[in-house]
PDB file of N, CA and C in Angstrom:
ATOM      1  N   UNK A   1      -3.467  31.317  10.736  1.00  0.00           N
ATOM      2  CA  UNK A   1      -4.529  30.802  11.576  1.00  0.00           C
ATOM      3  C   UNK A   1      -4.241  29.356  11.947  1.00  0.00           C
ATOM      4  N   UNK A   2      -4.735  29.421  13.190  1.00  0.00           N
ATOM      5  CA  UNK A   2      -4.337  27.819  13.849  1.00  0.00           C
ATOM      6  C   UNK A   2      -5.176  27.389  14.207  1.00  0.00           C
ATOM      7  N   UNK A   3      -6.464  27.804  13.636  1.00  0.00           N
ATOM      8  CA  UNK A   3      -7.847  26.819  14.020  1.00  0.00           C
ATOM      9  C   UNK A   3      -8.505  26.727  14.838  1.00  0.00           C
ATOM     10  N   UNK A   4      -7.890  27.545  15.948  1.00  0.00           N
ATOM     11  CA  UNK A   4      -8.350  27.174  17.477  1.00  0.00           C
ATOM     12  C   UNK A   4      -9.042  28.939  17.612  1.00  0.00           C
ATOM     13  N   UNK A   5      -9.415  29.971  16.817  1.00  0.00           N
ATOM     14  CA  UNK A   5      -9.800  31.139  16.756  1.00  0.00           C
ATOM     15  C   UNK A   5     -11.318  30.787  16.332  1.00  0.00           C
ATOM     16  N   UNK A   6     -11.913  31.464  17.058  1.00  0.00           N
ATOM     17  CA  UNK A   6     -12.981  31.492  16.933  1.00  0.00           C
ATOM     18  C   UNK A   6     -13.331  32.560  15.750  1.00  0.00           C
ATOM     19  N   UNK A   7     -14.722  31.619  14.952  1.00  0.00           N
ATOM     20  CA  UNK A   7     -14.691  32.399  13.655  1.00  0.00           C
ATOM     21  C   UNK A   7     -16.682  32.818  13.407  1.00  0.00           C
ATOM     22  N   UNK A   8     -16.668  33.695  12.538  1.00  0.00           N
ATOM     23  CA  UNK A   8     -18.121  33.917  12.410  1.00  0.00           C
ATOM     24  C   UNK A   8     -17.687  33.926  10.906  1.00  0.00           C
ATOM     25  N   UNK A   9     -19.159  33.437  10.339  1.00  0.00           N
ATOM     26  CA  UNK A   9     -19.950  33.575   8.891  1.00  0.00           C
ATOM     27  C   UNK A   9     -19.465  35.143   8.386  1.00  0.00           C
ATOM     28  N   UNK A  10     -18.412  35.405   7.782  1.00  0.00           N
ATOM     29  CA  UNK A  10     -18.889  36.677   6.835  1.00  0.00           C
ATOM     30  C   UNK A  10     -18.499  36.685   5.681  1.00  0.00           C
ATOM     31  N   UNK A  11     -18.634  37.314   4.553  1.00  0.00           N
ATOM     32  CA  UNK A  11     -18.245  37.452   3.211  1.00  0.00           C
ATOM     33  C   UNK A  11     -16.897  38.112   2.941  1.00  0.00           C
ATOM     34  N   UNK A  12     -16.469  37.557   1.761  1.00  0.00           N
ATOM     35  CA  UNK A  12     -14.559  38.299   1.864  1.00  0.00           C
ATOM     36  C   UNK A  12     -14.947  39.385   1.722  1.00  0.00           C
ATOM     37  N   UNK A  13     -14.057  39.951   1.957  1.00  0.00           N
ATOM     38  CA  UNK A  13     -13.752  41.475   1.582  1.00  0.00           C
ATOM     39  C   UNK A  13     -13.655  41.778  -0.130  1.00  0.00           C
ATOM     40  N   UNK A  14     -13.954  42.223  -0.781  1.00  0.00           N
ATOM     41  CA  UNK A  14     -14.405  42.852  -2.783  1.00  0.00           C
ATOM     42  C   UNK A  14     -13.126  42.858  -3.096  1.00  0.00           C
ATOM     43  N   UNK A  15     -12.511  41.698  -3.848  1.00  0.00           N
ATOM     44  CA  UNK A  15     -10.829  41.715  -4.831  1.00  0.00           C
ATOM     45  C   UNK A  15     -10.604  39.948  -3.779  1.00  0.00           C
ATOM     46  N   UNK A  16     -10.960  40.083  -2.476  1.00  0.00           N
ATOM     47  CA  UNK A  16      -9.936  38.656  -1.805  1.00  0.00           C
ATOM     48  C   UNK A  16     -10.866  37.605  -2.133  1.00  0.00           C
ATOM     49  N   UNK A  17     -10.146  36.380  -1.955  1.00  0.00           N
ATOM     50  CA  UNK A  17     -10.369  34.910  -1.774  1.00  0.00           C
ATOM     51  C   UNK A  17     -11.510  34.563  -0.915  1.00  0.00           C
ATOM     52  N   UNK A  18     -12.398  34.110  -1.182  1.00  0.00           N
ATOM     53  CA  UNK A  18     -13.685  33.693  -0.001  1.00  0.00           C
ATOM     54  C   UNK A  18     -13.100  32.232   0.733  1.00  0.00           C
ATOM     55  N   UNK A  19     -12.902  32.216   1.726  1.00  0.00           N
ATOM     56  CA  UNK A  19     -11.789  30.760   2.430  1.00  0.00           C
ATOM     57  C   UNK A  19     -13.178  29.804   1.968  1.00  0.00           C
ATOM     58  N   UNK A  20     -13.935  29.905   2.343  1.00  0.00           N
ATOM     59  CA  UNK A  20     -14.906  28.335   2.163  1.00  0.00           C
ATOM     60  C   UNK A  20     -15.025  28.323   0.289  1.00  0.00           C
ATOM     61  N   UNK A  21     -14.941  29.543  -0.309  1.00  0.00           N
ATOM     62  CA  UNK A  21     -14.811  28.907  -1.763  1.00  0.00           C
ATOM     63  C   UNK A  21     -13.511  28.331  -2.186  1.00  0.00           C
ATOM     64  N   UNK A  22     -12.427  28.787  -1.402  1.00  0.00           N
ATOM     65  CA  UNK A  22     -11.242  27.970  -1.592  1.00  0.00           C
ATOM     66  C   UNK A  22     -11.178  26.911  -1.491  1.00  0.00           C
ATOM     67  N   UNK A  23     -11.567  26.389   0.153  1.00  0.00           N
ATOM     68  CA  UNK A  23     -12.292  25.546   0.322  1.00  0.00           C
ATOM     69  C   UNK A  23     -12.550  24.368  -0.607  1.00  0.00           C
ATOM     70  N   UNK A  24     -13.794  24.434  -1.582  1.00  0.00           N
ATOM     71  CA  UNK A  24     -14.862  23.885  -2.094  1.00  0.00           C
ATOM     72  C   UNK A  24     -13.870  23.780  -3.305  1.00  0.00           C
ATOM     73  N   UNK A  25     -12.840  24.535  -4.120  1.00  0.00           N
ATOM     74  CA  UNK A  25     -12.025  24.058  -5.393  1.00  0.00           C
ATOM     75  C   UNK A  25     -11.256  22.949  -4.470  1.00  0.00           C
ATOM     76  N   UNK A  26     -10.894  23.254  -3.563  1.00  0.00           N
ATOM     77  CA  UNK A  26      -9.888  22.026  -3.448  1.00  0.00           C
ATOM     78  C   UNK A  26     -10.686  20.667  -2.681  1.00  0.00           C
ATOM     79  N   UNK A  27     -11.817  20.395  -2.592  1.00  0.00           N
ATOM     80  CA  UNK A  27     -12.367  19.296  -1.625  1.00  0.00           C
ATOM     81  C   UNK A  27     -13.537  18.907  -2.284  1.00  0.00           C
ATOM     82  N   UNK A  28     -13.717  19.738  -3.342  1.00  0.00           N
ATOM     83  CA  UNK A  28     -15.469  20.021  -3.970  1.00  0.00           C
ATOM     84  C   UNK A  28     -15.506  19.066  -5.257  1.00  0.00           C
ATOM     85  N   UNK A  29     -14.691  18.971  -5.953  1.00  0.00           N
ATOM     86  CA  UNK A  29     -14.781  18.727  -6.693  1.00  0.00           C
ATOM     87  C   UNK A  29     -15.133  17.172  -7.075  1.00  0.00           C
ATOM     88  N   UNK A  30     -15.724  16.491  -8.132  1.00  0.00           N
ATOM     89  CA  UNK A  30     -16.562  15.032  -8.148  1.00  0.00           C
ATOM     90  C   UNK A  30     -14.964  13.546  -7.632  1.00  0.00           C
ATOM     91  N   UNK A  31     -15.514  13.239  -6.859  1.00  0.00           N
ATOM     92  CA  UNK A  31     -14.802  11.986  -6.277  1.00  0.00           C
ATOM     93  C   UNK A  31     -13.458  12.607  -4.930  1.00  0.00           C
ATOM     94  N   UNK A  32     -13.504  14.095  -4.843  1.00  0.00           N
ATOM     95  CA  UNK A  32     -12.310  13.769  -3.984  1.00  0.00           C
ATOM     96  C   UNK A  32     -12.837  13.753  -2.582  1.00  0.00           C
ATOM     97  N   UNK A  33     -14.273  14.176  -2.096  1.00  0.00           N
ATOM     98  CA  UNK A  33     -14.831  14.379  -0.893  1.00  0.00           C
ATOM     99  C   UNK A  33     -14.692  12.717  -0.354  1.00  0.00           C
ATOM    100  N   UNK A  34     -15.263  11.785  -1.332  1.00  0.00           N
ATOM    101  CA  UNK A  34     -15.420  10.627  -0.947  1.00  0.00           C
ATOM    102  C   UNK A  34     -13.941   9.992  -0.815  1.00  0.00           C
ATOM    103  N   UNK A  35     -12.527  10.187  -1.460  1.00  0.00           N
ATOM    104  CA  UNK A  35     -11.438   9.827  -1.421  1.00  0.00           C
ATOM    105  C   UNK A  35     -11.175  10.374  -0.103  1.00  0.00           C
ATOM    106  N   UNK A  36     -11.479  11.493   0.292  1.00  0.00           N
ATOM    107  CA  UNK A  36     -10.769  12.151   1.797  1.00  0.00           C
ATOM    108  C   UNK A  36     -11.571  11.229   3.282  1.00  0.00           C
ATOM    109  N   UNK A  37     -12.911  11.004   2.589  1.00  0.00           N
ATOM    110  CA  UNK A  37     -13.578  10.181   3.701  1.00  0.00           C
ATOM    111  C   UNK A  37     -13.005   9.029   3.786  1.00  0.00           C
ATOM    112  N   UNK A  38     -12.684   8.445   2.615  1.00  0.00           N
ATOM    113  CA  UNK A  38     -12.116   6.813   2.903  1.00  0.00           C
ATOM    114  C   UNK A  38     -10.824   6.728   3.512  1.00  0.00           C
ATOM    115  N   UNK A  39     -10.187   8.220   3.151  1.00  0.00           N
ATOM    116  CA  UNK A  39      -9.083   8.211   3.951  1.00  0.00           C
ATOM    117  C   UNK A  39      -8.888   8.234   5.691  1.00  0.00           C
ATOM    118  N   UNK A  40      -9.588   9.501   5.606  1.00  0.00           N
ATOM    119  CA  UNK A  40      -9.967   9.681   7.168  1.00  0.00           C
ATOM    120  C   UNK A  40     -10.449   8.116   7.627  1.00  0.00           C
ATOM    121  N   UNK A  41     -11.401   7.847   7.518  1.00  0.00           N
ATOM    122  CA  UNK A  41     -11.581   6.166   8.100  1.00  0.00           C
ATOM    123  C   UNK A  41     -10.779   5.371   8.094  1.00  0.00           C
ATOM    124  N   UNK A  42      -9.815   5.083   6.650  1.00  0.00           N
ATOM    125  CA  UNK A  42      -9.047   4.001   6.756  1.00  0.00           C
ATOM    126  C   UNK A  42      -7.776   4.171   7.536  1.00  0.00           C
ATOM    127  N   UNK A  43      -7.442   5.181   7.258  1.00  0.00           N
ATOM    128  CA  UNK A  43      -6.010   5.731   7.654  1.00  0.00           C
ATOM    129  C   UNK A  43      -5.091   5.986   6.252  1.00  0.00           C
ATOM    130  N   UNK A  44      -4.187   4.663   5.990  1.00  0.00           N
ATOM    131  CA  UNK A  44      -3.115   4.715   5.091  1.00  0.00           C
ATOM    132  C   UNK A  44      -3.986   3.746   3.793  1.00  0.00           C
ATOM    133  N   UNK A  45      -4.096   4.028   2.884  1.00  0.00           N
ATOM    134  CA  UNK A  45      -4.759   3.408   1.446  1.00  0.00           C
ATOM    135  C   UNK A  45      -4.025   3.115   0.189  1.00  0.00           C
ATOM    136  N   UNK A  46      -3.917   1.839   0.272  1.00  0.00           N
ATOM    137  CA  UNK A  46      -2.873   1.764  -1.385  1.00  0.00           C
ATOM    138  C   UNK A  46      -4.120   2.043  -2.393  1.00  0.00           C
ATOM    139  N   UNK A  47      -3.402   2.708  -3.481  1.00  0.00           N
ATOM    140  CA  UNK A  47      -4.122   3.042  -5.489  1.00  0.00           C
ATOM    141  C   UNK A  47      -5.396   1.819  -5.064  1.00  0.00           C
ATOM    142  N   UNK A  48      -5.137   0.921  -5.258  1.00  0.00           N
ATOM    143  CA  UNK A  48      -6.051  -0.367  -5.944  1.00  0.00           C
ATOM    144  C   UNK A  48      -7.152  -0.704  -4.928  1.00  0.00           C
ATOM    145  N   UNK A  49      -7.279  -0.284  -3.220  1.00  0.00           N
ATOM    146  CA  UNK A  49      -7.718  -0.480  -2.206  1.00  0.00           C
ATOM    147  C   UNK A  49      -8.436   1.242  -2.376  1.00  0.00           C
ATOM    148  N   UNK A  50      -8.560   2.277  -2.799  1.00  0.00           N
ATOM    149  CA  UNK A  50      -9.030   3.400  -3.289  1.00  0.00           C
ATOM    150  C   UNK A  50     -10.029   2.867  -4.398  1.00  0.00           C
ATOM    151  N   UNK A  51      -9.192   3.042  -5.552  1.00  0.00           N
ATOM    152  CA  UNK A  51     -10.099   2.689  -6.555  1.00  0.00           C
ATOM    153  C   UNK A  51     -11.086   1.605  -6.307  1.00  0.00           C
ATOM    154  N   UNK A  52     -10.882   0.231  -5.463  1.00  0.00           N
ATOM    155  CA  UNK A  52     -11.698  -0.221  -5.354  1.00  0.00           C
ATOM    156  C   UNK A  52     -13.341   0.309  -4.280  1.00  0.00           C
ATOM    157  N   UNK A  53     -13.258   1.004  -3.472  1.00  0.00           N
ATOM    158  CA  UNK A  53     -14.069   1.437  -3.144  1.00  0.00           C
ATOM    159  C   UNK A  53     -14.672   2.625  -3.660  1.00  0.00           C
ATOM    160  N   UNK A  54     -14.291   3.373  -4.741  1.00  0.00           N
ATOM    161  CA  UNK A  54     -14.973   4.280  -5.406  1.00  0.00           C
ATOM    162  C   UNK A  54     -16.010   3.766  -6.508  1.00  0.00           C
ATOM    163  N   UNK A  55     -17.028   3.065  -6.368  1.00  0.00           N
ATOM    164  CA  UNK A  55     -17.776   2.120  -7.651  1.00  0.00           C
ATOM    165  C   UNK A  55     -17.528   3.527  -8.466  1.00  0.00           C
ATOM    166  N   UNK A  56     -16.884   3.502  -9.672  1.00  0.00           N
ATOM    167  CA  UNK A  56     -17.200   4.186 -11.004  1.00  0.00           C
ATOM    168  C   UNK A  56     -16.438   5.413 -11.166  1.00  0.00           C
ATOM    169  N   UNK A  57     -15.311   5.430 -10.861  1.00  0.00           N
ATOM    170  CA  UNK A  57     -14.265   6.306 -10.528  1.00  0.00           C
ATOM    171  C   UNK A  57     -13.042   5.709 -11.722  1.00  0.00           C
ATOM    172  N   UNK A  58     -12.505   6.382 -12.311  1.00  0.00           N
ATOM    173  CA  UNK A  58     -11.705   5.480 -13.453  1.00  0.00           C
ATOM    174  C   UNK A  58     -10.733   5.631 -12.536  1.00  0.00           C
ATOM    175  N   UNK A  59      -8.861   4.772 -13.352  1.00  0.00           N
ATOM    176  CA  UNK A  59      -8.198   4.821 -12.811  1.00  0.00           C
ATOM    177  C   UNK A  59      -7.123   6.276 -12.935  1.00  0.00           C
ATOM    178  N   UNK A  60      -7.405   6.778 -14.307  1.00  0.00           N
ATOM    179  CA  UNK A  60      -6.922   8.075 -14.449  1.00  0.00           C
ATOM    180  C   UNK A  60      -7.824   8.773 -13.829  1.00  0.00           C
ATOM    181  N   UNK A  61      -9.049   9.509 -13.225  1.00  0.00           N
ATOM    182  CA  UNK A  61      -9.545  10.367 -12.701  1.00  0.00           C
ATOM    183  C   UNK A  61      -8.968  10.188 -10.620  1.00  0.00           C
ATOM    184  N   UNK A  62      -8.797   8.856 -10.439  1.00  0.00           N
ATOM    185  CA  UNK A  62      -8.665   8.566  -9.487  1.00  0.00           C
ATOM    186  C   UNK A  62      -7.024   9.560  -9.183  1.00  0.00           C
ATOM    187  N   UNK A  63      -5.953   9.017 -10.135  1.00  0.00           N
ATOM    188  CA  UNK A  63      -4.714   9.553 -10.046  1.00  0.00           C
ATOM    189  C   UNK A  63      -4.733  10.977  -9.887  1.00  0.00           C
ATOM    190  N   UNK A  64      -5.540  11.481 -10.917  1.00  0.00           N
ATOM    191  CA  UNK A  64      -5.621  13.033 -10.523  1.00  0.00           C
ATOM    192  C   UNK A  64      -6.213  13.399  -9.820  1.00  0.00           C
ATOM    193  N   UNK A  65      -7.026  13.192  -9.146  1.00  0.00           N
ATOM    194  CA  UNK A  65      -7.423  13.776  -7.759  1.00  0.00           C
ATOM    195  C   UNK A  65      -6.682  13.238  -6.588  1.00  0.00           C
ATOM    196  N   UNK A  66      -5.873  12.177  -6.594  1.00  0.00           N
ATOM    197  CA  UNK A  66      -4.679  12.200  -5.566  1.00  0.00           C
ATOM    198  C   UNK A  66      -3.357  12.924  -5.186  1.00  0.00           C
ATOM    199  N   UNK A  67      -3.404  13.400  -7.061  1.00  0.00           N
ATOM    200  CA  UNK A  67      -1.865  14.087  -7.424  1.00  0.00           C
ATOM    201  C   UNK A  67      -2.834  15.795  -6.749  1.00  0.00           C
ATOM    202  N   UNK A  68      -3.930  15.594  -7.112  1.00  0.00           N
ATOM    203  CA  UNK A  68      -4.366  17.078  -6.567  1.00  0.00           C
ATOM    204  C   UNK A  68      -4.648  17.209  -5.412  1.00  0.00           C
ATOM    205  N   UNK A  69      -4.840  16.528  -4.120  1.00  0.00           N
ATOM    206  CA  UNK A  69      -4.379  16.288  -2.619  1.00  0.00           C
ATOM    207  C   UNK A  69      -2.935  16.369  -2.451  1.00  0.00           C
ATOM    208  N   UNK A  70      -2.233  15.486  -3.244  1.00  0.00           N
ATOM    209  CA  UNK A  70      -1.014  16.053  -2.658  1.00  0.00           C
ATOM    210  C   UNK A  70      -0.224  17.352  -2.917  1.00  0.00           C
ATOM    211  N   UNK A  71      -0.847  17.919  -3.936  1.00  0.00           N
ATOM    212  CA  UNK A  71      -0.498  19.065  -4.367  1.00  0.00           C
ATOM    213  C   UNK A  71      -0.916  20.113  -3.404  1.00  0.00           C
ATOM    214  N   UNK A  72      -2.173  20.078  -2.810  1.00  0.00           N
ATOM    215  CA  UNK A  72      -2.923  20.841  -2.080  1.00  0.00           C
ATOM    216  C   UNK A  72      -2.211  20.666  -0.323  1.00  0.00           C
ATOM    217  N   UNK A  73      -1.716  19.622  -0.220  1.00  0.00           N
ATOM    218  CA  UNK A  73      -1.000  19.338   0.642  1.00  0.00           C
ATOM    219  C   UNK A  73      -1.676  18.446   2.050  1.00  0.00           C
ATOM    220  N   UNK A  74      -2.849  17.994   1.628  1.00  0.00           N
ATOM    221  CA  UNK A  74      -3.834  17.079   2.227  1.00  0.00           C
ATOM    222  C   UNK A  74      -3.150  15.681   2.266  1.00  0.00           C
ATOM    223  N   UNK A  75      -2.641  15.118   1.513  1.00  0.00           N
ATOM    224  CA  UNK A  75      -2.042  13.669   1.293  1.00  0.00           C
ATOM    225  C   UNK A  75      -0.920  13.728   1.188  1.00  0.00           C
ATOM    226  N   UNK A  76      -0.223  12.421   1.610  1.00  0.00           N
ATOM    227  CA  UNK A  76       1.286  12.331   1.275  1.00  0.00           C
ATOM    228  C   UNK A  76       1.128  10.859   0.260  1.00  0.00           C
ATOM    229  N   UNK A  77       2.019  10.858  -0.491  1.00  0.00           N
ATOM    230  CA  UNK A  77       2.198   9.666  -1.212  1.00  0.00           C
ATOM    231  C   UNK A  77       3.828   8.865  -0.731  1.00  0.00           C
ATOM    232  N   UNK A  78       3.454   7.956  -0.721  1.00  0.00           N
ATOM    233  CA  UNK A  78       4.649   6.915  -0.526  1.00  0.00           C
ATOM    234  C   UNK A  78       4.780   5.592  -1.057  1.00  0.00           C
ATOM    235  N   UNK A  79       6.065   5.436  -2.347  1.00  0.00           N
ATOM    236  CA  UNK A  79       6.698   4.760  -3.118  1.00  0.00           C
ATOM    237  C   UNK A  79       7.118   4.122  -2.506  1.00  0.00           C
ATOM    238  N   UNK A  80       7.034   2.496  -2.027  1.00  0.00           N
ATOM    239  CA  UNK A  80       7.806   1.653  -1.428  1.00  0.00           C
ATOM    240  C   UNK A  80       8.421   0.770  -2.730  1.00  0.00           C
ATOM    241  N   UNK A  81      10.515   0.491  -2.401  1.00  0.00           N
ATOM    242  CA  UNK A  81      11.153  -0.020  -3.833  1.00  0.00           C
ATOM    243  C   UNK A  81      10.713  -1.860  -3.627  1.00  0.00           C
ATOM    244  N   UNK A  82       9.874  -1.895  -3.864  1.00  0.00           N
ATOM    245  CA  UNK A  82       9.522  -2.995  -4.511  1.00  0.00           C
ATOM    246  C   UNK A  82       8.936  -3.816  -5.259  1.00  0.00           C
ATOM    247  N   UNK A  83       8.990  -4.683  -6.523  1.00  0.00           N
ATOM    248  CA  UNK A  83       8.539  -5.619  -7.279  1.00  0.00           C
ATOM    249  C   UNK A  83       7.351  -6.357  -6.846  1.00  0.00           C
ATOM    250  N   UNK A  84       5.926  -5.467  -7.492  1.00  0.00           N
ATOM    251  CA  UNK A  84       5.827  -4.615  -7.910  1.00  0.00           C
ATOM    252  C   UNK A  84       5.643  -3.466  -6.884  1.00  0.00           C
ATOM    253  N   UNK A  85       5.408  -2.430  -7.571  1.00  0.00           N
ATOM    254  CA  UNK A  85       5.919  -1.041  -6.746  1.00  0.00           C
ATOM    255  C   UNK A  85       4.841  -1.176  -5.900  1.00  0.00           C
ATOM    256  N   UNK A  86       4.891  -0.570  -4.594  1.00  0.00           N
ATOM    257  CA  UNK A  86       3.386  -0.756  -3.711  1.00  0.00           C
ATOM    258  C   UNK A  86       3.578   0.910  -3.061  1.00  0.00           C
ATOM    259  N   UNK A  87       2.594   1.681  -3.432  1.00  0.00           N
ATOM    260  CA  UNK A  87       2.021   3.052  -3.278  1.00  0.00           C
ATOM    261  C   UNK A  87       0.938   3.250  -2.245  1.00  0.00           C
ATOM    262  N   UNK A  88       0.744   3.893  -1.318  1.00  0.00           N
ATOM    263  CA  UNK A  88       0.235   4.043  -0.679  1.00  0.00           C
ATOM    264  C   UNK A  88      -0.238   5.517   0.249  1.00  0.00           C
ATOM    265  N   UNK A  89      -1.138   5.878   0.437  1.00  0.00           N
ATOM    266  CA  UNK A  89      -1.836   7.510   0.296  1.00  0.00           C
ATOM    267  C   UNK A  89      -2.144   7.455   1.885  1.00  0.00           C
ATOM    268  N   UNK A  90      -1.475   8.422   2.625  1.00  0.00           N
ATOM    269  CA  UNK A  90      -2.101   9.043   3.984  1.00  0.00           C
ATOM    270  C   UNK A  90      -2.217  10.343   4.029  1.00  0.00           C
ATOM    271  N   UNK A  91      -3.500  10.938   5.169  1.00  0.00           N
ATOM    272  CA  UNK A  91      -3.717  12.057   5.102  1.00  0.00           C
ATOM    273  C   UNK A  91      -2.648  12.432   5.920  1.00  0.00           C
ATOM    274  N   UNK A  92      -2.741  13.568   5.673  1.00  0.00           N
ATOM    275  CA  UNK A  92      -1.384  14.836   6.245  1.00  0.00           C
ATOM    276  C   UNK A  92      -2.158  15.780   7.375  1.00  0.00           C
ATOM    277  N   UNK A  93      -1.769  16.136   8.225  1.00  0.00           N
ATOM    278  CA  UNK A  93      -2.102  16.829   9.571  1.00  0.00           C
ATOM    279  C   UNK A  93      -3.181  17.371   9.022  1.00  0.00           C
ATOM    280  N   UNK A  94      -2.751  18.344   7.918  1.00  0.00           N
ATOM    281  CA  UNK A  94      -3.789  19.406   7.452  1.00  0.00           C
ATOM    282  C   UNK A  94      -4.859  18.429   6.724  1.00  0.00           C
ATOM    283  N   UNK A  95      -4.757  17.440   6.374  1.00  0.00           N
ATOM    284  CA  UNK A  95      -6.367  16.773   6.169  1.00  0.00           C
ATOM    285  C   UNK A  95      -6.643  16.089   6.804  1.00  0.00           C
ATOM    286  N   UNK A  96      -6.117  15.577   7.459  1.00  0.00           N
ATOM    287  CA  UNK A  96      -7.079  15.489   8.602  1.00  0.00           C
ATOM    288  C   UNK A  96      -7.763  16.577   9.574  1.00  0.00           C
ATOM    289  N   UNK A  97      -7.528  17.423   9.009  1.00  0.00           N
ATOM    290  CA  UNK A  97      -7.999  18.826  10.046  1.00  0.00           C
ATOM    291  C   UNK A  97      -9.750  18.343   9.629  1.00  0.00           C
ATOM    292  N   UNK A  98      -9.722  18.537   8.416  1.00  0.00           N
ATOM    293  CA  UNK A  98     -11.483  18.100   7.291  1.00  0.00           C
ATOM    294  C   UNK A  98     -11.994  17.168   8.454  1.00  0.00           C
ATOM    295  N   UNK A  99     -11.589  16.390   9.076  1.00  0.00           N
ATOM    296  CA  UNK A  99     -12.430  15.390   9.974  1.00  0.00           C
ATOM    297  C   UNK A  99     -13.678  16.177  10.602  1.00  0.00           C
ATOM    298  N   UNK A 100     -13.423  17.125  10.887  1.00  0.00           N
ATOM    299  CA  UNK A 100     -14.743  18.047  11.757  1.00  0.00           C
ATOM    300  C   UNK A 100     -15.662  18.631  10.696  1.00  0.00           C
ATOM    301  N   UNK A 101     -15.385  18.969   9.475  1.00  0.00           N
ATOM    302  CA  UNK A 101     -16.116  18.856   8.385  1.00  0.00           C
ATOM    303  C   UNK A 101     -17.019  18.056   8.095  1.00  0.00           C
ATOM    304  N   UNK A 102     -16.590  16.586   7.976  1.00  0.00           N
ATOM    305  CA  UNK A 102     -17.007  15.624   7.820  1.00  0.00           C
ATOM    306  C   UNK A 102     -18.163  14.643   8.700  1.00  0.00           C
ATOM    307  N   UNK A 103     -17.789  15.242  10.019  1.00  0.00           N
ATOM    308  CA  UNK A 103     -18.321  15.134  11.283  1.00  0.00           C
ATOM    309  C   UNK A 103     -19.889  16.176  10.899  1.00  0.00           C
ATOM    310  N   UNK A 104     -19.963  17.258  11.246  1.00  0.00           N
ATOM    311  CA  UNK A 104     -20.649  18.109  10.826  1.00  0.00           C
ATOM    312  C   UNK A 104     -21.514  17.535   9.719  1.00  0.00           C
ATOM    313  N   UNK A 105     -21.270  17.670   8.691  1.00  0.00           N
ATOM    314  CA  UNK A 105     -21.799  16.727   7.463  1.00  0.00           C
ATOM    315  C   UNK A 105     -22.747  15.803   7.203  1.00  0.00           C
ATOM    316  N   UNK A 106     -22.141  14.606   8.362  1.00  0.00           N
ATOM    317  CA  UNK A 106     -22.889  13.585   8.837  1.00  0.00           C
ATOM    318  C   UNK A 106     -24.169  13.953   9.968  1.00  0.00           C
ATOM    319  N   UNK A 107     -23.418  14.145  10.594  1.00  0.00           N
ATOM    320  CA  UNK A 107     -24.828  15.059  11.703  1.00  0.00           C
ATOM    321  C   UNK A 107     -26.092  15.718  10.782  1.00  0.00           C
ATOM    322  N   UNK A 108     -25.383  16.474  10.064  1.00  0.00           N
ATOM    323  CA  UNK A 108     -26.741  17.279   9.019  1.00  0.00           C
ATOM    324  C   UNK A 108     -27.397  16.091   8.346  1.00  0.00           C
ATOM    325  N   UNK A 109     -26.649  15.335   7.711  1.00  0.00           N
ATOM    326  CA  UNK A 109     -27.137  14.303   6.968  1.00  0.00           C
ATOM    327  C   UNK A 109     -28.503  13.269   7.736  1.00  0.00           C
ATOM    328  N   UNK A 110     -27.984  12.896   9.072  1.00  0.00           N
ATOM    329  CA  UNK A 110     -28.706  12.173   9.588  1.00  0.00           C
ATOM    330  C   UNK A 110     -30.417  12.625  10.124  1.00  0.00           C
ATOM    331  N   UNK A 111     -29.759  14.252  10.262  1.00  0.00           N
ATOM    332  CA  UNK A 111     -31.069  14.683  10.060  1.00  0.00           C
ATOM    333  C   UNK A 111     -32.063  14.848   9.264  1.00  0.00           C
ATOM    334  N   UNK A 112     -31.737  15.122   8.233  1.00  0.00           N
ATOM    335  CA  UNK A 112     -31.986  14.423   7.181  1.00  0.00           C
ATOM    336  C   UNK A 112     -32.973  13.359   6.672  1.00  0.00           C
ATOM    337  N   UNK A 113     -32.222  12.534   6.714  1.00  0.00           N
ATOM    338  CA  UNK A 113     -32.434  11.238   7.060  1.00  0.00           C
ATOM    339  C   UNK A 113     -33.590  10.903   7.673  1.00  0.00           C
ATOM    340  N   UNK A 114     -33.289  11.344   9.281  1.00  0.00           N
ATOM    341  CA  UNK A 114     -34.439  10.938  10.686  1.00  0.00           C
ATOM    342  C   UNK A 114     -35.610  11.738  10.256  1.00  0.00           C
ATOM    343  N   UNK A 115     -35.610  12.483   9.358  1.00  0.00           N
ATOM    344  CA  UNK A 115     -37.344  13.124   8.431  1.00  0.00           C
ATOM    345  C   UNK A 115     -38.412  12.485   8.214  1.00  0.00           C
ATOM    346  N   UNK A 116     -37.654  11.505   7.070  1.00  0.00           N
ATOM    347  CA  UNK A 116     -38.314  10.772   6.085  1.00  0.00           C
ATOM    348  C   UNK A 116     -38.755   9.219   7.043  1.00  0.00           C
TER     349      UNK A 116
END
């Protein structure tokens, strides 16, 4: 699938994968929704420019949910050789695809919001 297919709401088929619960393990889980947003906005993010905008995010929980973007294939990581090492996290085609997610999201949210 290339995204551009038009899709309707239905339930997997009994034994397969539900795509939006796939979904939700890889994006769902506590701190990486907000890591993919800061990405999408910022663009390219070094470790310490991450962690700093996550108030209360350690620095080991932070690592593993980056090593688990890039695993998932959402992020790329890049080692630049220098004293000291400078690391730096961009999204990858396929996460940035999430932008319309995120989009969506906000819209609901604001409604939300415009309630109260």
């Amino acid at each position: 699938m290339d995204g551009s297919e038009h899709l309707i709401l239905t339930k997997a088929p009994f034994g397969k994968t539900c795509a939006i619960e796939k979904t939700l393990d890889v994006i769902g889980t506590k701190w990486t929704f907000l890591i993919l947003h800061d990405l999408l906005i910022e663009g390219t993010m070094r470790f310490s420019d991450i962690l700093k905008s996550m108030d209360g995010i350690s620095p080991k929980t932070l690592a593993l949910r980056l090593r688990e973007l890039e695993h998932h294939g959402l992020l790329t990581r890049t080692v630049y050789p220098e004293v000291p090492p400078r690391v730096e996290y961009t999204l990858t085609e396929k996460g940035k695809q999430l932008e319309g997610v995120f989009i969506e999201m906000k819209r609901f949210g604001l409604g939300l919001i415009d309630q109260h």
